[in-house]
Protein backbone atom coordinates (compact mmCIF):
# COMPACT_ATOMS: atom_id res chain seq x y z
CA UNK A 1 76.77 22.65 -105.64
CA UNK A 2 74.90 25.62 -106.80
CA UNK A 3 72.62 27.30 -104.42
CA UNK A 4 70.62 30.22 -105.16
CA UNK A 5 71.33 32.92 -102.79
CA UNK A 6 68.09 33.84 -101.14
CA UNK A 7 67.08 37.94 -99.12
CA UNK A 8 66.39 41.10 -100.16
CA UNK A 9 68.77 43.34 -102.75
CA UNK A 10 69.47 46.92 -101.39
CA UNK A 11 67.20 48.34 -103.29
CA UNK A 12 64.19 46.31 -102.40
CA UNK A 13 65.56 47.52 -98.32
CA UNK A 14 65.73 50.88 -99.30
CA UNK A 15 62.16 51.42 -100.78
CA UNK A 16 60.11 49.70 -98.21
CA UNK A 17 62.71 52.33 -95.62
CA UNK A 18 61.06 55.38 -98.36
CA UNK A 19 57.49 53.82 -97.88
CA UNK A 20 57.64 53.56 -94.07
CA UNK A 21 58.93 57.01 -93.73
CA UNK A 22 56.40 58.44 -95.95
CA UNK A 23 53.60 56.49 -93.73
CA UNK A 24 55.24 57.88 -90.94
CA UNK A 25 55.89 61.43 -91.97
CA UNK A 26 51.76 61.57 -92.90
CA UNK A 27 51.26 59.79 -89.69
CA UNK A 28 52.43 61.66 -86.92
CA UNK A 29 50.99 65.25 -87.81
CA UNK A 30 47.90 63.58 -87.17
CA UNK A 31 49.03 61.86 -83.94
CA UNK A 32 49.99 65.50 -82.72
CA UNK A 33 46.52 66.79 -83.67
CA UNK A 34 44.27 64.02 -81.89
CA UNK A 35 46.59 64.66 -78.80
CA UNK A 36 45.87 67.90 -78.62
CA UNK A 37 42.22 67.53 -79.33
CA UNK A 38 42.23 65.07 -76.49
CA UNK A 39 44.31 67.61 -74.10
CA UNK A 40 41.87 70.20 -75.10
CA UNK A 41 38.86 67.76 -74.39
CA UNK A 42 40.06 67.03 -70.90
CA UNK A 43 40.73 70.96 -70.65
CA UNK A 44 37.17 71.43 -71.17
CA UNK A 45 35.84 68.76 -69.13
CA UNK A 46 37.85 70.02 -65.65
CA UNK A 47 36.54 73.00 -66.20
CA UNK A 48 32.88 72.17 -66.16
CA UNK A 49 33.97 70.06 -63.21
CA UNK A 50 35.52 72.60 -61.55
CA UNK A 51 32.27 75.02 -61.94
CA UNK A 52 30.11 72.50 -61.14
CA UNK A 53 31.84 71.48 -58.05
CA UNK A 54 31.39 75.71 -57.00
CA UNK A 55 28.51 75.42 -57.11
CA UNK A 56 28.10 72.32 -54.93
CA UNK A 57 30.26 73.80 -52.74
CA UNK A 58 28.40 77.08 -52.22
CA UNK A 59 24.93 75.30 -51.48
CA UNK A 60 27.12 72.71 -49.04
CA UNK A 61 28.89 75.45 -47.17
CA UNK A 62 26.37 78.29 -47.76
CA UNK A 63 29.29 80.53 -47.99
CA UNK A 64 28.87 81.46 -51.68
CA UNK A 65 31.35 80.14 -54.28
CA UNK A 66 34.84 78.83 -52.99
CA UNK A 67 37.89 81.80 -52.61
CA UNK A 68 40.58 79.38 -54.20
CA UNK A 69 40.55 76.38 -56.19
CA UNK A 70 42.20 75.01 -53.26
CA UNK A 71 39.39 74.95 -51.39
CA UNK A 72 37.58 72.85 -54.10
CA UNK A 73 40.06 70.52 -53.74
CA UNK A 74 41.67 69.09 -50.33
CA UNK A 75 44.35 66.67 -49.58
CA UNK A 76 43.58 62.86 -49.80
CA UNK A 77 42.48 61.01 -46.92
CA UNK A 78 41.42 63.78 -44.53
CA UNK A 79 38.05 64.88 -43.67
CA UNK A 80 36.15 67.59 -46.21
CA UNK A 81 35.80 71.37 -44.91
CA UNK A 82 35.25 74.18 -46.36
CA UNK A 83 39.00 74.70 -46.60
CA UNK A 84 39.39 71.74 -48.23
CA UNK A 85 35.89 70.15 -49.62
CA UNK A 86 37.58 67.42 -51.55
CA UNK A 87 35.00 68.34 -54.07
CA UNK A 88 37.82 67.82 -57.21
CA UNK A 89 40.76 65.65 -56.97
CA UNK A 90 44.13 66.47 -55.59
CA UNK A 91 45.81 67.28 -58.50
CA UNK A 92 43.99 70.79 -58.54
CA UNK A 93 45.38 71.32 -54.73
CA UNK A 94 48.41 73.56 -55.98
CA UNK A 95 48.91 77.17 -56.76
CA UNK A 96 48.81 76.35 -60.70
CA UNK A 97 46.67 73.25 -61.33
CA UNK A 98 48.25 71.06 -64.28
CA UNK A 99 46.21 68.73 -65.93
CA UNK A 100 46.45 66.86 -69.64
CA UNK A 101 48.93 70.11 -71.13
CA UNK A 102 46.56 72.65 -69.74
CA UNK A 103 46.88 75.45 -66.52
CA UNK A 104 44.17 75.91 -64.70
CA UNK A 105 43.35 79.70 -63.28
CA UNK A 106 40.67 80.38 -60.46
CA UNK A 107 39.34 83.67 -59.23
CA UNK A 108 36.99 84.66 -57.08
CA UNK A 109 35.23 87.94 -56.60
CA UNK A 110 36.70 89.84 -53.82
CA UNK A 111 34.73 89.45 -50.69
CA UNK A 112 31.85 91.87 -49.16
CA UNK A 113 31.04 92.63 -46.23
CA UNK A 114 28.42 90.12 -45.37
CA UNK A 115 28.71 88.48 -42.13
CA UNK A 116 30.83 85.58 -41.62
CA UNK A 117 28.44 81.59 -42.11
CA UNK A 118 28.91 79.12 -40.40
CA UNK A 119 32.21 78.15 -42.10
CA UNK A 120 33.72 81.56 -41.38
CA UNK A 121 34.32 82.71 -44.70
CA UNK A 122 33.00 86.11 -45.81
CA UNK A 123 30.45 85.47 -48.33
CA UNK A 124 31.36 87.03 -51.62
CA UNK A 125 29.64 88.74 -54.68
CA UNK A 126 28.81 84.99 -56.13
CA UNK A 127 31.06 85.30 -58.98
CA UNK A 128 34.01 83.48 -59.84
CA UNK A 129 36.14 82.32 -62.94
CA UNK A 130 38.05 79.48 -63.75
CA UNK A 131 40.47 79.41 -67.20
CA UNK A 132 42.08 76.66 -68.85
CA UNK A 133 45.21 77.80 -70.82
CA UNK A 134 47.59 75.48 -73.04
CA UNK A 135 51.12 75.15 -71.17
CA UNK A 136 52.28 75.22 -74.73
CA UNK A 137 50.39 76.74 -77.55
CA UNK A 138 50.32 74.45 -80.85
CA UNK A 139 51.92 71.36 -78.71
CA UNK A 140 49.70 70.86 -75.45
CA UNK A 141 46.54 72.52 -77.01
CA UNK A 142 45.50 75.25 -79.67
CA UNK A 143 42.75 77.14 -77.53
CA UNK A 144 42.12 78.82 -73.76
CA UNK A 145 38.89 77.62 -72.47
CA UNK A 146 36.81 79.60 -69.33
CA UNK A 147 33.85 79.69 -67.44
CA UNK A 148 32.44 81.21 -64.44
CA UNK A 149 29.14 81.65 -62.86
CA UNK A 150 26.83 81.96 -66.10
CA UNK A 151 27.67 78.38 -66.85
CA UNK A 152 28.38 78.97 -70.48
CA UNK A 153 31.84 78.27 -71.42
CA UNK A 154 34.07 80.30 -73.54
CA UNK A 155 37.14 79.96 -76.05
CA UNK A 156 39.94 81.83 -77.46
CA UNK A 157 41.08 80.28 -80.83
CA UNK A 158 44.75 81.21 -80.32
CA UNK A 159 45.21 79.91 -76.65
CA UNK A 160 46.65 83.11 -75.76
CA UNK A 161 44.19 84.11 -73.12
CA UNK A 162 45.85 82.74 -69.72
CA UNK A 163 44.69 84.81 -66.55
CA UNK A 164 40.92 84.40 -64.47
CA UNK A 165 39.39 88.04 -63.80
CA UNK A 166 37.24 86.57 -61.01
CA UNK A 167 34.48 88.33 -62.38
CA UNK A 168 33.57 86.84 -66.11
CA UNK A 169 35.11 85.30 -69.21
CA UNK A 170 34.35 88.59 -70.64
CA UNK A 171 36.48 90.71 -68.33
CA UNK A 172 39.64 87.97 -69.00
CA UNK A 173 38.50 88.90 -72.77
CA UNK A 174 36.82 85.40 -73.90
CA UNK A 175 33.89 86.34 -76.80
CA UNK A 176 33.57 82.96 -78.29
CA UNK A 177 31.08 80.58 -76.80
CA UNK A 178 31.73 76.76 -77.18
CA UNK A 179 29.19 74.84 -79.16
């Protein structure tokens, strides 16, 4: 009885192993990149949530814009006030918001001394900032995103950037306007 032994030899194993890692080793880089393009993506989009959700909140309460980001937010299930206008979701109803690899940073301007509304906050100067920074730089994102009252939002290119002035991008030291 001769049979002919059938499979693969070891070196036939070992070069589709070489191939594979090659495909993977070009692969992943690029999985990396497109996560943090997503993170940064989401970055973006909670802040232009979270600025236009000031400004609903300022024409609801008519208390000019909100003195914490907690007030934006609220927890789930309760009725909205203007200490907690469930105007974003819960996840930004902590002391450091973290969403998709990014911080979140709010500031308000300090308060004058207008009258107490109806809500009995002070009513401030109408200014406010918000910055998204990368937890990690070069992992969770490349670049700090921030807006505040002008609506325009800004970058830094190395991420570095990481506190809210409460009184513009410019004063946190944002120059670069998204496009």
């Amino acid at each position: 009885m001769n049979r002919k032994q059938k499979g693969f030899s070891l070196i036939e194993l070992l070069i589709v192993v070489a191939i594979i890692l090659i495909i993977a080793a070009i692969a992943i880089p690029n999985l990396l990149r497109s996560k943090m393009a997503a993170n940064e993506a989401s970055a973006v989009g909670s802040v232009r949530t979270i600025v236009t959700a000031n400004v609903t909140y300022a024409s609801t309460y008519d208390s000019g814009f909100a003195p914490t980001i907690q007030d934006l937010s609220g927890v789930a299930g309760v009725a909205a006030t203007c200490t907690g206008s469930q105007l974003l979701d819960p996840t930004f109803n902590i002391a450091v918001p973290i969403k998709s690899g990014y911080k979140f940073s709010y500031a308000a301007s300090s308060p004058t001394t207008v009258p107490t509304n109806g809500c009995g906050l002070t009513i401030n100067d109408n200014t406010f900032s918000v910055v998204a920074s990368p937890i990690t730089v070069g992992t969770t994102g490349q670049r700090s995103f921030c807006d505040d009252q002008a609506g325009a939002i800004m970058f830094d290119p190395t991420g570095a950037i990481n506190t809210a002035g409460g009184v513009s991008c410019a004063a946190d030291g944002f120059t670069l306007a998204l496009q």
